[in-house]
C-alpha atoms as a PDB file:
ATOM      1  CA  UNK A   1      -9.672   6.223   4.909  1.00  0.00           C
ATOM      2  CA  UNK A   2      -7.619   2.826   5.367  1.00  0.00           C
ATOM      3  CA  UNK A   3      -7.036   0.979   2.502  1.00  0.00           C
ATOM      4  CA  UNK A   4      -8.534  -2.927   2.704  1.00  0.00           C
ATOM      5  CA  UNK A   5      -6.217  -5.404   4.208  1.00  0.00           C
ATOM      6  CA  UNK A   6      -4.410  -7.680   1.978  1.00  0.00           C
ATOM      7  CA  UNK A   7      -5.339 -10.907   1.951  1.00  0.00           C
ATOM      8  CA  UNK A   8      -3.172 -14.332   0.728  1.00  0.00           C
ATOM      9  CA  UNK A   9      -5.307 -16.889  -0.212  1.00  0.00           C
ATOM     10  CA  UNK A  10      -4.007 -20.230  -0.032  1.00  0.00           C
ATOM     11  CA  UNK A  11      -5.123 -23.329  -2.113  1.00  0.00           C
ATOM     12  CA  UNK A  12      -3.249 -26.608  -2.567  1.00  0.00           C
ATOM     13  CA  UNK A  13      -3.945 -28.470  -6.014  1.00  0.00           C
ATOM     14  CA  UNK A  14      -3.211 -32.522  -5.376  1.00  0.00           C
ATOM     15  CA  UNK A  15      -4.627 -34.448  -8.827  1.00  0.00           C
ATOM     16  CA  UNK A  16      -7.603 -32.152  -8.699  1.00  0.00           C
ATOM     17  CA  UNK A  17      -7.276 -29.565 -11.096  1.00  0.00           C
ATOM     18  CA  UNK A  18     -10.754 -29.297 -11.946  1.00  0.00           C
ATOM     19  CA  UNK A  19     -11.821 -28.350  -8.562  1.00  0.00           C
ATOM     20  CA  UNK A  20      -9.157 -26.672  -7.982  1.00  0.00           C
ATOM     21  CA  UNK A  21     -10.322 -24.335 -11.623  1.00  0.00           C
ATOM     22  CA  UNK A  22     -14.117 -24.146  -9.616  1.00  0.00           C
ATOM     23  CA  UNK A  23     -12.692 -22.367  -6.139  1.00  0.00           C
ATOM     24  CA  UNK A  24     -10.516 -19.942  -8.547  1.00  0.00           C
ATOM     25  CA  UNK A  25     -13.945 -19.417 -10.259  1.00  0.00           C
ATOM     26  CA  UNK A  26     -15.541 -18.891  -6.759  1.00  0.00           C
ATOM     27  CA  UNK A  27     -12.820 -16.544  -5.953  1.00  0.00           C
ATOM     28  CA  UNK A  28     -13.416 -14.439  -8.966  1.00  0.00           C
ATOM     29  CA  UNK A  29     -16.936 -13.680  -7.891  1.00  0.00           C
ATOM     30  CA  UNK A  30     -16.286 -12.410  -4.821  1.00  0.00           C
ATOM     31  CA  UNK A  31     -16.528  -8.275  -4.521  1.00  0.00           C
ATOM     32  CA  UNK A  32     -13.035  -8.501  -2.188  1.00  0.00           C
ATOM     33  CA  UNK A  33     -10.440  -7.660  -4.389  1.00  0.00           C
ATOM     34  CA  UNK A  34      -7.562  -7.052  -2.059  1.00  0.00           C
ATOM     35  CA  UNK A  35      -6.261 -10.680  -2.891  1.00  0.00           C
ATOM     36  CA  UNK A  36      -2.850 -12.452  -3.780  1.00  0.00           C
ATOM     37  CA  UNK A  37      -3.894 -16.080  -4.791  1.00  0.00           C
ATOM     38  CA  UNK A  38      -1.327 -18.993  -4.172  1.00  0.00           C
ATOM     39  CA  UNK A  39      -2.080 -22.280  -5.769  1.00  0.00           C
ATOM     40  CA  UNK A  40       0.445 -25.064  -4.588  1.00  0.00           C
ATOM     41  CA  UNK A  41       0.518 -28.410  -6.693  1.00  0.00           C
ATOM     42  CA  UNK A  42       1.231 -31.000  -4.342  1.00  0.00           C
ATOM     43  CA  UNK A  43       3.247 -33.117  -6.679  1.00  0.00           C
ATOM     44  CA  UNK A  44       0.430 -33.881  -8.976  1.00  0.00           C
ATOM     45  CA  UNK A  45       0.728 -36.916 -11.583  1.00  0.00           C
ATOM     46  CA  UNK A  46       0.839 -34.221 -14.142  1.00  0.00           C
ATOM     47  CA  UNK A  47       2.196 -30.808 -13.915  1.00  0.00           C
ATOM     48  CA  UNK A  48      -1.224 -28.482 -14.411  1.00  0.00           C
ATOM     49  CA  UNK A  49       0.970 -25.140 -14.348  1.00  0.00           C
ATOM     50  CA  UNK A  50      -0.224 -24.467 -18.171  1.00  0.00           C
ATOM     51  CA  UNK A  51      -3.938 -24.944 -17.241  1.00  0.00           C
ATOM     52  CA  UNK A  52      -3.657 -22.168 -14.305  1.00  0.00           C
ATOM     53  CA  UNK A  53      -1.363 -19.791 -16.415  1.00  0.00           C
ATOM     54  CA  UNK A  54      -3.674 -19.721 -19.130  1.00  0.00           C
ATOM     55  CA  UNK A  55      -6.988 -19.962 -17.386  1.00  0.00           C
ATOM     56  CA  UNK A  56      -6.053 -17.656 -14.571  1.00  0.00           C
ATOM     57  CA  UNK A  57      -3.191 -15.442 -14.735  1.00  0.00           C
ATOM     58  CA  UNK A  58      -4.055 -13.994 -10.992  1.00  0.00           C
ATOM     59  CA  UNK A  59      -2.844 -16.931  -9.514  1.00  0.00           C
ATOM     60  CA  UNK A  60       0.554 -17.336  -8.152  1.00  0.00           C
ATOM     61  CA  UNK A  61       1.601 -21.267  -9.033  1.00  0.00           C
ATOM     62  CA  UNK A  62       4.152 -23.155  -7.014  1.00  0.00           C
ATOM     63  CA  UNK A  63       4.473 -26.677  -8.245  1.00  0.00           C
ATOM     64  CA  UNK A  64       6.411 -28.963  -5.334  1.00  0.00           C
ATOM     65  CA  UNK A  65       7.508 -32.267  -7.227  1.00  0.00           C
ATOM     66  CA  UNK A  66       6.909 -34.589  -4.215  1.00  0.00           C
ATOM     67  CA  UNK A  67       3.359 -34.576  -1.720  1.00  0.00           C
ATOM     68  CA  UNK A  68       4.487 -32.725   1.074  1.00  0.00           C
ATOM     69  CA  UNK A  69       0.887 -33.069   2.967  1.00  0.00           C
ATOM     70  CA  UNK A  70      -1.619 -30.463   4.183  1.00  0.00           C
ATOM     71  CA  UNK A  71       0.582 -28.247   6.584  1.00  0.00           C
ATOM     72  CA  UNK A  72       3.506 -28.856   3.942  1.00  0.00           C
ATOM     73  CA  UNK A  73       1.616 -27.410   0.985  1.00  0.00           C
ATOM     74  CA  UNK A  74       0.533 -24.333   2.576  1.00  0.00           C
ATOM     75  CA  UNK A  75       3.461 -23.720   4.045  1.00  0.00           C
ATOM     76  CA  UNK A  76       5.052 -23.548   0.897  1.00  0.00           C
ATOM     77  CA  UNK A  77       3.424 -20.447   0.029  1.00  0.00           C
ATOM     78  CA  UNK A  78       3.604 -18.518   3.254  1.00  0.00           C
ATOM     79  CA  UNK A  79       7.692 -17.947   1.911  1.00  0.00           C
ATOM     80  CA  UNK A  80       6.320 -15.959  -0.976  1.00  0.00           C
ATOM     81  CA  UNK A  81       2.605 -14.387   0.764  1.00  0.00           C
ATOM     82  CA  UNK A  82       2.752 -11.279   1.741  1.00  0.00           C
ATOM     83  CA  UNK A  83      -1.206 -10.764   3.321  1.00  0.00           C
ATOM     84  CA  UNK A  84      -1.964  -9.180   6.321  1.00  0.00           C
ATOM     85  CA  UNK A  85      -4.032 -11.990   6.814  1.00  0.00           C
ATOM     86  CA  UNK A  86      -3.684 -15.763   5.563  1.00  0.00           C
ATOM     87  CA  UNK A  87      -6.792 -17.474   4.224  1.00  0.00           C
ATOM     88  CA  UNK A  88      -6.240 -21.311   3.753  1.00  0.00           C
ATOM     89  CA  UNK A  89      -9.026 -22.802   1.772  1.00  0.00           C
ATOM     90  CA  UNK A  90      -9.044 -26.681   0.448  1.00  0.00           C
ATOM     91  CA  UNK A  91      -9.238 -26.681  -3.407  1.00  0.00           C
ATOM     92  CA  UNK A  92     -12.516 -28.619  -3.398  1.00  0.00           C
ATOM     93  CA  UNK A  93     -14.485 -25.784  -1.515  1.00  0.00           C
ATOM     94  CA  UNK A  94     -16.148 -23.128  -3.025  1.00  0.00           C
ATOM     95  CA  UNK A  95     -16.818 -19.158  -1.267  1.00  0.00           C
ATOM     96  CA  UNK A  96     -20.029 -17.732  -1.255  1.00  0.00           C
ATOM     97  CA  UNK A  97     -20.269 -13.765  -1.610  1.00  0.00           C
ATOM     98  CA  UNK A  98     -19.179 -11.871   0.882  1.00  0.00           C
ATOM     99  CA  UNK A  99     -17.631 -14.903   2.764  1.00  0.00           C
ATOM    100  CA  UNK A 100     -13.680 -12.693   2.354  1.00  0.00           C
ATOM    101  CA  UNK A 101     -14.945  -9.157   4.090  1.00  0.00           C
ATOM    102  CA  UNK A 102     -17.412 -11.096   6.946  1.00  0.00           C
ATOM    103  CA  UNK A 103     -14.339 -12.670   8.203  1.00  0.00           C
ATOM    104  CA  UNK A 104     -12.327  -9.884   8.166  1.00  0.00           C
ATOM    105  CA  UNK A 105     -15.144  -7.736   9.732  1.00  0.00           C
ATOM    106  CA  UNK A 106     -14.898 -10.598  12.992  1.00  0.00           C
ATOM    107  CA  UNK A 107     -11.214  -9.300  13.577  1.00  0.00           C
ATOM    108  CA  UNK A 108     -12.061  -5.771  13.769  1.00  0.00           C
ATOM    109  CA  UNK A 109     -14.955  -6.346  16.441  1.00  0.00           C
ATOM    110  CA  UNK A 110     -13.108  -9.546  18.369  1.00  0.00           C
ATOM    111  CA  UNK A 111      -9.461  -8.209  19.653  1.00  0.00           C
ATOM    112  CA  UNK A 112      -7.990 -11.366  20.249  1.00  0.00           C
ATOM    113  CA  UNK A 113      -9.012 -13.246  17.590  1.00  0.00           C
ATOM    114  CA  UNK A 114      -6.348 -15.342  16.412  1.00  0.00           C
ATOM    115  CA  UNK A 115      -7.989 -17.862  13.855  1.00  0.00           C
ATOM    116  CA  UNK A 116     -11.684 -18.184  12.278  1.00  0.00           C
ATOM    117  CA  UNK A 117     -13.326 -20.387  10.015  1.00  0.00           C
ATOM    118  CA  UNK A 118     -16.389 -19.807   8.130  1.00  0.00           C
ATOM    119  CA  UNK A 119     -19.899 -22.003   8.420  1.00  0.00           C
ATOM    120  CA  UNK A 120     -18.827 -24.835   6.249  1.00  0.00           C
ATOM    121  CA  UNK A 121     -21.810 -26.544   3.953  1.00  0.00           C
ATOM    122  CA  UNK A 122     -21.799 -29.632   2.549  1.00  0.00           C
ATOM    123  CA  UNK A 123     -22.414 -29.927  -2.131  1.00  0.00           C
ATOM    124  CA  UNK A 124     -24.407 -32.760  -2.683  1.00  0.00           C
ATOM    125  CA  UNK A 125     -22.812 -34.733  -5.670  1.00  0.00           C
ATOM    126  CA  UNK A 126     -25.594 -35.179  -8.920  1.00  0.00           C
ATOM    127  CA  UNK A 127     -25.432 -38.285  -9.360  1.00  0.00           C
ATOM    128  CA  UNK A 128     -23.833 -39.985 -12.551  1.00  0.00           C
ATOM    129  CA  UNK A 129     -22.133 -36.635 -13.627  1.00  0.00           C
ATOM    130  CA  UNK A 130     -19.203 -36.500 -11.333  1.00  0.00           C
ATOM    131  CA  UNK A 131     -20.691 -32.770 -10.634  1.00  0.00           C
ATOM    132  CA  UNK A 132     -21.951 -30.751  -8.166  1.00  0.00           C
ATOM    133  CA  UNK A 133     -24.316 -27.992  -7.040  1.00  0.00           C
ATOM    134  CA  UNK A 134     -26.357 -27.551  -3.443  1.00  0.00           C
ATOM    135  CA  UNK A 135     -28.736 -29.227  -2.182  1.00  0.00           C
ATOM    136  CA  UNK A 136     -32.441 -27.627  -3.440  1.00  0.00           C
ATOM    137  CA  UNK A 137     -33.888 -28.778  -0.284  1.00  0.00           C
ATOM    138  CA  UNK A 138     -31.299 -26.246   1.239  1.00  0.00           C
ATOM    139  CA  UNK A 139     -28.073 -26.387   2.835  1.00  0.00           C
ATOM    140  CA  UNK A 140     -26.927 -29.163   4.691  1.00  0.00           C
ATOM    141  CA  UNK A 141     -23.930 -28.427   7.450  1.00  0.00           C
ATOM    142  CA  UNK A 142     -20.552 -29.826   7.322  1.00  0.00           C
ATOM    143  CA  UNK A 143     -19.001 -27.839  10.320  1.00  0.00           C
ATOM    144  CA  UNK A 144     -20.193 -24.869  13.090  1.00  0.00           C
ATOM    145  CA  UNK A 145     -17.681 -25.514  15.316  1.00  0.00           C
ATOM    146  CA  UNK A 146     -16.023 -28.232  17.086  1.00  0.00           C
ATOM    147  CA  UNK A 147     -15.949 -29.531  20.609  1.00  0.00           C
ATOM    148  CA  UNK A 148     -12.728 -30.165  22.397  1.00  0.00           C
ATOM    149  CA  UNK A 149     -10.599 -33.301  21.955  1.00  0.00           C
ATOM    150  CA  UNK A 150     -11.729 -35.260  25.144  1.00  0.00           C
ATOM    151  CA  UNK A 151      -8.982 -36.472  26.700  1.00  0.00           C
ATOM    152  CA  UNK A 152      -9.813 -39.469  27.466  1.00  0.00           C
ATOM    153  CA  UNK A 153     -10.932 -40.985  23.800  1.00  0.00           C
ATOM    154  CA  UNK A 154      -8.722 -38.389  21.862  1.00  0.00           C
ATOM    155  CA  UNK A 155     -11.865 -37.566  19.856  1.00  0.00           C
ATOM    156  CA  UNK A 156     -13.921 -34.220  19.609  1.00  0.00           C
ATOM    157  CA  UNK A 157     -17.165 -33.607  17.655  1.00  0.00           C
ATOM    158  CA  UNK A 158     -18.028 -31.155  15.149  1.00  0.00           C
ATOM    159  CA  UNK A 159     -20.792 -29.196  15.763  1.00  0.00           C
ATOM    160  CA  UNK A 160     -24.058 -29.063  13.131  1.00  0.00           C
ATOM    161  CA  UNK A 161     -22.290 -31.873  11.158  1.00  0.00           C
ATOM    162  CA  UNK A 162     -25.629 -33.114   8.772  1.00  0.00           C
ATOM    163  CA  UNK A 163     -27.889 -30.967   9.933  1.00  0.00           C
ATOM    164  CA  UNK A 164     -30.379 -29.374   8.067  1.00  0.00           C
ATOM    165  CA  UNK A 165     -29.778 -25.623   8.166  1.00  0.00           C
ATOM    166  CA  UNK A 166     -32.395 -24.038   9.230  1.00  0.00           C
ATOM    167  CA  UNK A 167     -30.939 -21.159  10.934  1.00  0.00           C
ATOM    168  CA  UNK A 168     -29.817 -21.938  13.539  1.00  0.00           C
ATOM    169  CA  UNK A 169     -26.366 -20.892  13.280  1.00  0.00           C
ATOM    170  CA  UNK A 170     -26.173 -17.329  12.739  1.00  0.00           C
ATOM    171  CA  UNK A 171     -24.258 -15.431  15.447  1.00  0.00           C
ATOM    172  CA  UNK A 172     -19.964 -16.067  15.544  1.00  0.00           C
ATOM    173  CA  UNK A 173     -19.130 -16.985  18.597  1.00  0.00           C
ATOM    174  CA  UNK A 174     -15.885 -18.742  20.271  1.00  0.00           C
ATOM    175  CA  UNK A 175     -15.209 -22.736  19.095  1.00  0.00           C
ATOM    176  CA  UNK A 176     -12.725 -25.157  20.231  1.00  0.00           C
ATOM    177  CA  UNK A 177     -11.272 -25.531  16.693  1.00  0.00           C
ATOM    178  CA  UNK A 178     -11.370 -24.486  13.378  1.00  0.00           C
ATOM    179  CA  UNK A 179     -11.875 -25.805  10.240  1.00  0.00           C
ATOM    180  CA  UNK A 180      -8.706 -26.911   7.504  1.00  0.00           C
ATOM    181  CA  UNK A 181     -11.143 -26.427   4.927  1.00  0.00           C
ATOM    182  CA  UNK A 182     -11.273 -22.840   5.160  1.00  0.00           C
ATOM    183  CA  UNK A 183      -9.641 -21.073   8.125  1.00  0.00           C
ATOM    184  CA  UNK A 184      -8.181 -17.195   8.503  1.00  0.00           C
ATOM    185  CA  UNK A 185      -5.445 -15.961  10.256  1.00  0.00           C
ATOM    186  CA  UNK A 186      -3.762 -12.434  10.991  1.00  0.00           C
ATOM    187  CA  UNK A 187      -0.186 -12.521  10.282  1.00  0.00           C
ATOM    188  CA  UNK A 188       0.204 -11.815  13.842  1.00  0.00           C
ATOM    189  CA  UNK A 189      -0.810 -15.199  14.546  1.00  0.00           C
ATOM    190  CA  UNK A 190       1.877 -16.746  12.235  1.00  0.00           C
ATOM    191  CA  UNK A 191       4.461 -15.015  13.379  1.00  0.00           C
ATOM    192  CA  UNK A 192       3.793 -15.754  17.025  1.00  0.00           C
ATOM    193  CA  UNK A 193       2.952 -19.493  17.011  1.00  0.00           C
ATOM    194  CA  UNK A 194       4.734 -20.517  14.069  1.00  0.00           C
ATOM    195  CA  UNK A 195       2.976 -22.364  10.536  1.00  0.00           C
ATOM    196  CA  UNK A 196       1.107 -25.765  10.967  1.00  0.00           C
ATOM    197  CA  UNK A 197       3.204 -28.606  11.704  1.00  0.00           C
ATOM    198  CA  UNK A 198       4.194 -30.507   8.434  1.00  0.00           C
ATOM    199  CA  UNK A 199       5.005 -33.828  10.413  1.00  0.00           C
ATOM    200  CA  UNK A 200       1.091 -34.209  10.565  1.00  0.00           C
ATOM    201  CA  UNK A 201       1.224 -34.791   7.382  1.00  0.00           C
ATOM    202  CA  UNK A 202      -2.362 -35.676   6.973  1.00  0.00           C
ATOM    203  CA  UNK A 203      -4.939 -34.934   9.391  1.00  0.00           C
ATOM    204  CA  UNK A 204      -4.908 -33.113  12.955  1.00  0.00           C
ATOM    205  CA  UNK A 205      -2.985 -30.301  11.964  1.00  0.00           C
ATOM    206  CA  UNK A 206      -5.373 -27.753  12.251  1.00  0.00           C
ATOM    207  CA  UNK A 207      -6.423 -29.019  15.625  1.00  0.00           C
ATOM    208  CA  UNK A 208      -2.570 -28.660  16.722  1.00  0.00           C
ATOM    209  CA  UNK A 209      -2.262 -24.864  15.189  1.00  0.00           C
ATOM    210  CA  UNK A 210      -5.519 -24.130  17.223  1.00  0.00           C
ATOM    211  CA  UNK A 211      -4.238 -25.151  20.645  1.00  0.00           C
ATOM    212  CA  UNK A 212      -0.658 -23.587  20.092  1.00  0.00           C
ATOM    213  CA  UNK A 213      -3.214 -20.841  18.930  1.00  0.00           C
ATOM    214  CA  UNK A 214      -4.920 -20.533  22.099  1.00  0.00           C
ATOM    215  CA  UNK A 215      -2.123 -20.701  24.151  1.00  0.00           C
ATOM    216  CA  UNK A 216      -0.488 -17.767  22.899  1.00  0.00           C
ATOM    217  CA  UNK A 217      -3.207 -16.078  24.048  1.00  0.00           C
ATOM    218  CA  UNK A 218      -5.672 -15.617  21.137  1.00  0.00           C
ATOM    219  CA  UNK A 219      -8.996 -17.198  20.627  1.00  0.00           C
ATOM    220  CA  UNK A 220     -10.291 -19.285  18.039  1.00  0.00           C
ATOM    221  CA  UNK A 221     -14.204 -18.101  16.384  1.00  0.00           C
ATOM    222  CA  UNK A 222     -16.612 -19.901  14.013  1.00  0.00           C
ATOM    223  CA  UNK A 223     -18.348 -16.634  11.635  1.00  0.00           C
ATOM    224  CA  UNK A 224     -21.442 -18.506  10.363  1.00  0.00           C
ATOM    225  CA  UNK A 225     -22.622 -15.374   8.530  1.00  0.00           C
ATOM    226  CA  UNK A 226     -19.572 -16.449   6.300  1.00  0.00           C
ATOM    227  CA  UNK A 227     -20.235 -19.498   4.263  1.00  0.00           C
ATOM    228  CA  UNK A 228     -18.491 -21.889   2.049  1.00  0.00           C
ATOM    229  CA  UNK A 229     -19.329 -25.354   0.311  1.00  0.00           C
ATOM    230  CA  UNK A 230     -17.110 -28.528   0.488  1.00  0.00           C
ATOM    231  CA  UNK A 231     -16.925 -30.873  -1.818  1.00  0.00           C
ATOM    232  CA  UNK A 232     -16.047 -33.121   0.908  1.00  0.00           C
ATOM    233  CA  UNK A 233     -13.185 -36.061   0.555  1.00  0.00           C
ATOM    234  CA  UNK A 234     -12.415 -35.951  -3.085  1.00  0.00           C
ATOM    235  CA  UNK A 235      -9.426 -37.221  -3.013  1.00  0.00           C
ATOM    236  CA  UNK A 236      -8.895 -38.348   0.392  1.00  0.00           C
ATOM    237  CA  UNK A 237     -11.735 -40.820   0.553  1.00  0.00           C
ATOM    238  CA  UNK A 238     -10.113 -42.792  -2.113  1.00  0.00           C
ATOM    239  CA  UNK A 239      -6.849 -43.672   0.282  1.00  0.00           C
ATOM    240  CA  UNK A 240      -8.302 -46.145   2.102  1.00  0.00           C
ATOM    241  CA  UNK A 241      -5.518 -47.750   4.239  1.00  0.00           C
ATOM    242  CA  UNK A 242      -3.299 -44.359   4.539  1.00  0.00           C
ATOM    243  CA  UNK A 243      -6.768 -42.242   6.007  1.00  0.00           C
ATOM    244  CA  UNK A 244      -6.748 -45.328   8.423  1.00  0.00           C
ATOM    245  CA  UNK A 245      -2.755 -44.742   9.112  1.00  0.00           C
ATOM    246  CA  UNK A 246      -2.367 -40.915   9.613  1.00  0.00           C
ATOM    247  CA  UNK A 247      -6.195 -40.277  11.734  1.00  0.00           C
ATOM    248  CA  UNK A 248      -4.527 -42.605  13.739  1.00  0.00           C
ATOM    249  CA  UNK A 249      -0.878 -41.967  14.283  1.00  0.00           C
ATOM    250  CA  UNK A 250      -2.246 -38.435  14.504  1.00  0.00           C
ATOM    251  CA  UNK A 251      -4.735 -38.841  17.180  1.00  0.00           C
ATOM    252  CA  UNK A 252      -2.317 -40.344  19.385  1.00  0.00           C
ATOM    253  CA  UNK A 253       0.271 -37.546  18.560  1.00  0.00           C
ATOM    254  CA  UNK A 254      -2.006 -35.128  19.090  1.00  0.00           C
ATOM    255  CA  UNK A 255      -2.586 -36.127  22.619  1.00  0.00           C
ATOM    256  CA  UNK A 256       1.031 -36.166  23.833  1.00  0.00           C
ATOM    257  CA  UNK A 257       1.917 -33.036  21.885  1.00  0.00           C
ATOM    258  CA  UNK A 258      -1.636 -31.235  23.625  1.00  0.00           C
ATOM    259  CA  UNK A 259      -2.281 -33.388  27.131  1.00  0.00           C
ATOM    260  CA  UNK A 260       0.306 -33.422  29.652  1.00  0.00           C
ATOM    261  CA  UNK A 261       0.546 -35.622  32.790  1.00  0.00           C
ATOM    262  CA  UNK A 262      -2.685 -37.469  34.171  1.00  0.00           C
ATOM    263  CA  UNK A 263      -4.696 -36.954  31.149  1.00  0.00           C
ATOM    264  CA  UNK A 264      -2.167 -38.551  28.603  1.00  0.00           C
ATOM    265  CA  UNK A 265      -1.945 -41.323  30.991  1.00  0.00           C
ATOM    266  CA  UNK A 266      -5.671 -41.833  31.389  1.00  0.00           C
ATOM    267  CA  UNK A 267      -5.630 -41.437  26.827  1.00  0.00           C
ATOM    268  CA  UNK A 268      -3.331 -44.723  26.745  1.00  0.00           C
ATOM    269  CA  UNK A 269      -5.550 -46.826  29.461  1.00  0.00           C
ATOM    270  CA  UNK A 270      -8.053 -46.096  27.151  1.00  0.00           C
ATOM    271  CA  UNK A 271      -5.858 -46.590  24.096  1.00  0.00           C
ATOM    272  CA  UNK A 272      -4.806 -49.974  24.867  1.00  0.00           C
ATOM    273  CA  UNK A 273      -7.679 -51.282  27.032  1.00  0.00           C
ATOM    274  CA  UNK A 274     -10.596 -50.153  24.884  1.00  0.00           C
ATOM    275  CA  UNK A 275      -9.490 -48.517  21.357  1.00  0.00           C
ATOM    276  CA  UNK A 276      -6.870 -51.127  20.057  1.00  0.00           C
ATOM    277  CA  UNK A 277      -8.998 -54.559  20.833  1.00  0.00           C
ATOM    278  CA  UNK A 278     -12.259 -52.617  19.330  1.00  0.00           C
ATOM    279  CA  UNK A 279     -10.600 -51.438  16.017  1.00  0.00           C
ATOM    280  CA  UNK A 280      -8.657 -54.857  15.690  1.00  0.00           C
ATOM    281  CA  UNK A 281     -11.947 -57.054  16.200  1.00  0.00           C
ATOM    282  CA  UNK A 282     -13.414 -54.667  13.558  1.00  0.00           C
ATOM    283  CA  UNK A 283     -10.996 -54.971  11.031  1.00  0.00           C
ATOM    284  CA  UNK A 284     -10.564 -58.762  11.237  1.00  0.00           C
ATOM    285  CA  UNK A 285     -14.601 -58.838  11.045  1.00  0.00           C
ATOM    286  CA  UNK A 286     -14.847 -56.982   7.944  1.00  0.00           C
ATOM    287  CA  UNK A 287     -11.594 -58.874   6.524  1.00  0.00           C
ATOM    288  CA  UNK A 288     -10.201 -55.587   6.226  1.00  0.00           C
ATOM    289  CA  UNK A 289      -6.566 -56.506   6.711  1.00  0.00           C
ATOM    290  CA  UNK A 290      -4.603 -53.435   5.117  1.00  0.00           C
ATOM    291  CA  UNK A 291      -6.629 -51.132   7.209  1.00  0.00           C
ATOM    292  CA  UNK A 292      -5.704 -53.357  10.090  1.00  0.00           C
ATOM    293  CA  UNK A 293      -1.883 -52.903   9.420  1.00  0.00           C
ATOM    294  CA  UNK A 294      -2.415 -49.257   8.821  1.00  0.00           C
ATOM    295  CA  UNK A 295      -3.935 -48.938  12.293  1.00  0.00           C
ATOM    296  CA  UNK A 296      -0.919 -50.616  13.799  1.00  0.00           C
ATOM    297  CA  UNK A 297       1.573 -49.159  12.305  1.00  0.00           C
ATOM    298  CA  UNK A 298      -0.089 -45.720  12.888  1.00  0.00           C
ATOM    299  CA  UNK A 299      -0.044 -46.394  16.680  1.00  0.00           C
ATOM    300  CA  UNK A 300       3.084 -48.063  16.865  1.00  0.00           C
ATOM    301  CA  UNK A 301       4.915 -45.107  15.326  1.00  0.00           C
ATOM    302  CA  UNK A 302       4.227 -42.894  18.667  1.00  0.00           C
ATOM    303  CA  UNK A 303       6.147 -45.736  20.818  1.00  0.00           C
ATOM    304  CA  UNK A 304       8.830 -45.616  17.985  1.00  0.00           C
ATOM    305  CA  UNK A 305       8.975 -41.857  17.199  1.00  0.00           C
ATOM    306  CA  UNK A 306      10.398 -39.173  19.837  1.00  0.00           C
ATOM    307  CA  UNK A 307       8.781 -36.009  18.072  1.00  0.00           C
END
C-alpha cells in the first residue's frame, strides 16, 4: 500500500491574523493529515509569529519584513516545501471536509492535470460583528470556473459567480483558469513551468501560471465536489486606488505576455479607442481622481516597462 502524498499547504498572513487563525482552524478539521503548513507574513504592521507559535505549533512561519505581493509570498515558501503537491489557499478562506483528498483523487483519474481549484463559496458577513458563517439560505458561488481572457477586452468571466447553488455544479471538468484563492499543483508542474510571477504583484498571476500551465502541456480542472468558503476582499477591498492600479497594469500585461501578433494589436485598438475614454469619463464623473491617476499610471507602465 502507498503511503498518502505529501501535501504543502500554503497561506500568506498580510494584517489578518485572525483569519488567518480561522483557515489553520479549518485545516485542523480536515481527516488529511499528510500536511506541512507554511504561513508567510507578508510584512504585517506587527510581527504575529508569537500568536502562530503558541496557537499552532504545526505551522511553519516565515515572516518577510517588506509586502512582496501574492506570487511573492508563496513563493517564499516553495524554498522550504517539500509536498508532492502544492496547495495555495488565501488566509481568508476556509476548507470544508474532505476538500484535501477530493483534489488529490482528480490527479489520480485526470493524467495531465497540471493545476485544480476547488468550487469556491462565498461567507456572508453577520452584520455588526465583523464575523462570519454561511449563508442559511445555502451556499452562494464565488467561482466554478472561468472563461478565457477574450482578447479583444482583456477580460474573462467567472463562471457561477452569485449564483445560488443549487446543484448544479457537481461533476470536475476542464476550466480556462483557476482560482488564487485555493488552487493545487503537482510538483511536476512547478518544476516544469516555473512559480507564479512575482512582478504581478497583485492580481493576474494565477491567470499567467495557468496559461504557462497549459502550454506545457497540462490541463487546468475545476473539482466542485471539493469546496471552500471565501471571505472575499478583506483586505484588498480597502486599497482603493492601488486595486484600481495593479487590475489594470496587469490586464494589459497579461495580454502581451499571453496574446501574440493580431490579437494584441486588436487588445490596444480597443484599449485606447474604447477602454481609456470610458474609465476616464467614469472617474471624472464620480470625482474619483486618485482612482483616475491609478488607472493611468497602471497603463502607462506597459509603454514604459520592457518586461
Amino acid at each position: 500500500m502507498t503511503s498518502p502524498s505529501l501535501v504543502s499547504l500554503i497561506t500568506v498572513n498580510f494584517n489578518q491574523t485572525h483569519a488567518t487563525c480561522a483557515l489553520l482552524d479549518s485545516i485542523r478539521r480536515q481527516d488529511y493529515q499528510n500536511l506541512e503548513i507554511f504561513v508567510v507574513d507578508n510584512g504585517s504592521r506587527e510581527n504575529p509569529a508569537a500568536i502562530f507559535e503558541a496557537n499552532y505549533p504545526e505551522v511553519n512561519f516565515i515572516r518577510s519584513e517588506e509586502n512582496l505581493g501574492f506570487a511573492g509570498g508563496n513563493n517564499l515558501a516553495l524554498k522550504f516545501a517539500k509536498g508532492d503537491y502544492l496547495f495555495f489557499v488565501n488566509n481568508d478562506a476556509e476548507l470544508t471536509e474532505g476538500c484535501i483528498e477530493r483534489l488529490l483523487e482528480l490527479f489520480e483519474k485526470v493524467s495531465n492535470l497540471g493545476i485544480v481549484s476547488p468550487l469556491i463559496c462565498y461567507f456572508s458577513s453577520v452584520e455588526g460583528t465583523g464575523s462570519y458563517e454561511n449563508d442559511k439560505k445555502g451556499d452562494i458561488v464565488q467561482y466554478a470556473g472561468m472563461t478565457r481572457v477574450n482578447p479583444l477586452t482583456g477580460r474573462n468571466r467567472t463562471i457561477g459567480n452569485r449564483e445560488m447553488d443549487t446543484g448544479q455544479f457537481t461533476e470536475p471538468r476542464p476550466t480556462a483558469y483557476a482560482h488564487g484563492a485555493a488552487m493545487m499543483a503537482p510538483r511536476k508542474v512547478l518544476e516544469k513551468v516555473g512559480p507564479m510571477d512575482e512582478g504581478f504583484f497583485l492580481y493576474y498571476e494565477e491567470l499567467d501560471w495557468c496559461e504557462r500551465i497549459r502550454r506545457a502541456g497540462f490541463s487546468v480542472w475545476v473539482e466542485p465536489r471539493a469546496r471552500v468558503y471565501h471571505k472575499e476582499s478583506l483586505t484588498v477591498k480597502k486599497l482603493g486606488a492601488l486595486k484600481t492600479y495593479y487590475l489594470n497594469r496587469n490586464r494589459v500585461w497579461f495580454m502581451r505576455r499571453n496574446y501574440g501578433g493580431w490579437q494584441v494589436a486588436i487588445f490596444y485598438v480597443f484599449l485606447f479607442l474604447v477602454t481609456i475614454p470610458k474609465n476616464t469619463l467614469l472617474f471624472l464623473v464620480r470625482g474619483e481622481t486618485e482612482n483616475l491617476k491609478a488607472f493611468l499610471r497602471g497603463i502607462w507602465w506597459n509603454f514604459g516597462s520592457k518586461s
